[in-house]
Protein backbone atom coordinates (compact mmCIF):
# COMPACT_ATOMS: atom_id res chain seq x y z
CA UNK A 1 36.30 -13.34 23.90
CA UNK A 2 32.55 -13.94 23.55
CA UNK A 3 32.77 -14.12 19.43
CA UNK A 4 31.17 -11.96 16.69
CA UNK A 5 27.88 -12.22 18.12
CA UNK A 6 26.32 -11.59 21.57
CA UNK A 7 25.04 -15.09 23.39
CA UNK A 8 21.51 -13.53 23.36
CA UNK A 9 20.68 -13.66 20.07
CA UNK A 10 20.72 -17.25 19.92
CA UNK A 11 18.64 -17.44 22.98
CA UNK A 12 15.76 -20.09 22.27
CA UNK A 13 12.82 -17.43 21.70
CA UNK A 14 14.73 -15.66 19.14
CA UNK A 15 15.17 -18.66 17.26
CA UNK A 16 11.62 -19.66 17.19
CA UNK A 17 11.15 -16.37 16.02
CA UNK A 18 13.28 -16.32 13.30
CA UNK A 19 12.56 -19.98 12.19
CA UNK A 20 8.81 -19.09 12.31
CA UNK A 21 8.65 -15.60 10.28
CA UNK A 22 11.32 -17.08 7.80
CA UNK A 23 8.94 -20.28 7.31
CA UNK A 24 5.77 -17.53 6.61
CA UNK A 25 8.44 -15.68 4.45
CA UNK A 26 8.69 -18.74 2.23
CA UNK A 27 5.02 -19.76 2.12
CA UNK A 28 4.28 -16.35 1.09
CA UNK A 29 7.24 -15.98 -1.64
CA UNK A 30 7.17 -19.29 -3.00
CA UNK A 31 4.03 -21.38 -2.46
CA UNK A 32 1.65 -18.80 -2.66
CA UNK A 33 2.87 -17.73 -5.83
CA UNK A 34 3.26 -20.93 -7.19
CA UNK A 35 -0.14 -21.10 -6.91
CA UNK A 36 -1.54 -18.20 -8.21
CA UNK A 37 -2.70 -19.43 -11.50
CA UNK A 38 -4.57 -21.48 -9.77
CA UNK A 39 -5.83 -18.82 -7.99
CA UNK A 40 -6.74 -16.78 -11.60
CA UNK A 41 -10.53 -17.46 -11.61
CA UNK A 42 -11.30 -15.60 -8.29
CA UNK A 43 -12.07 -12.47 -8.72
CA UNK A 44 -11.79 -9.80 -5.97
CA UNK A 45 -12.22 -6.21 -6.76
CA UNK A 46 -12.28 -6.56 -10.40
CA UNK A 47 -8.51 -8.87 -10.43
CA UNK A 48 -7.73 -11.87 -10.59
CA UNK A 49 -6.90 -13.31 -6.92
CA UNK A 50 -3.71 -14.39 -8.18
CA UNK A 51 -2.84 -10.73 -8.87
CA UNK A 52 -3.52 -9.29 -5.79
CA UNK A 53 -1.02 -12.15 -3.72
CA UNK A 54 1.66 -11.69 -6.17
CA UNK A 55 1.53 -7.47 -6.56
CA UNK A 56 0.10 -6.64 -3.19
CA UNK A 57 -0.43 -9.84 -0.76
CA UNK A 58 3.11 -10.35 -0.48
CA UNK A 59 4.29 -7.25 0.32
CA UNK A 60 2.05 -6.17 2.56
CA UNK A 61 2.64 -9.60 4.40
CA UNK A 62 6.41 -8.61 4.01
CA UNK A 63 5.98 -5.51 5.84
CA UNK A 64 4.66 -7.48 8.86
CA UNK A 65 6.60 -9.74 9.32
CA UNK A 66 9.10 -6.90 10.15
CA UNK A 67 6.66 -5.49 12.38
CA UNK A 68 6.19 -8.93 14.08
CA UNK A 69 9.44 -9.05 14.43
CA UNK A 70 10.56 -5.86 16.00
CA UNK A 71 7.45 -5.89 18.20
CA UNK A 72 8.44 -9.43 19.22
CA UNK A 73 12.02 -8.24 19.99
CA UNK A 74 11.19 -5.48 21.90
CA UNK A 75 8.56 -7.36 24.19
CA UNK A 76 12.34 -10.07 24.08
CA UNK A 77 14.36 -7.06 25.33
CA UNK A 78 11.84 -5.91 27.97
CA UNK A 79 11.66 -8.93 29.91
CA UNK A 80 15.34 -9.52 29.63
CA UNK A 81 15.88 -6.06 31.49
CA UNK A 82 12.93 -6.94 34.05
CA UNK A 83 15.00 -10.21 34.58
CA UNK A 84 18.14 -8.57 35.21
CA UNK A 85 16.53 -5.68 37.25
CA UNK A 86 14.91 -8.35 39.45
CA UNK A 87 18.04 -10.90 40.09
CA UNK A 88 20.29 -8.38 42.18
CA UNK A 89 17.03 -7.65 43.84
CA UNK A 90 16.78 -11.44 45.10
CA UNK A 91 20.10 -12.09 45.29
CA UNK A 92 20.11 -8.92 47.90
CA UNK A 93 17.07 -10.82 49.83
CA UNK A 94 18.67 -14.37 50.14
CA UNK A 95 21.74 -12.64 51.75
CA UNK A 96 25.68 -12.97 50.70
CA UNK A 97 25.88 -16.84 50.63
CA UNK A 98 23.72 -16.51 47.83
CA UNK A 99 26.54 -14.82 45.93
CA UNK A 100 28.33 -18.13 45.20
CA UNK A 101 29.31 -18.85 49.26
CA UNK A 102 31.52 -16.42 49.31
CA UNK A 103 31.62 -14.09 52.61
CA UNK A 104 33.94 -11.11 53.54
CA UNK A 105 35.26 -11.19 56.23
């Protein structure tokens, strides 16, 4: 039994992935907020700097990190089915002792 979750989604990439966009999701929830009194005497557009990280910065930062990350899956996805469309392909050119040794016959 393989366990709860599929091997794949533990692969290397997707961990980088995760560990990055949940390291941005931080930064953006708790530093840049920390800071945004700090942040009071810019103005841009007629508000305070501050205001526009903590009531629209964030979210709109929010919303793509999900798109990162389902872009960044799918491009994971595609060249996982391009690998495994390719290996029976080579394994077909190097013959049947590529197969593990094993002939019939």
């Amino acid at each position: 039994m393989a366990g709860p979750f599929p091997p794949d989604l533990h692969d290397v990439r997707h961990l980088k992935l995760k560990a990055g966009l949940l390291l941005l999701w931080a930064l953006v929830s708790f530093v840049a907020t920390y800071f945004a009194r700090d942040l009071q005497s810019l103005v841009v557009g007629g508000w305070p700097l501050g205001y526009w990280i903590a009531a629209q910065g964030a979210v709109v930062v929010f919303i793509g990190i999900v798109v990162a990350y389902c872009w960044a899956m799918n491009r994971f996805e595609r060249q996982d089915a391009d690998l495994q469309a390719s290996a029976p392909a080579q394994a077909h050119a190097q013959g049947p002792a590529a197969d593990g040794a094993r002939t019939h016959g």
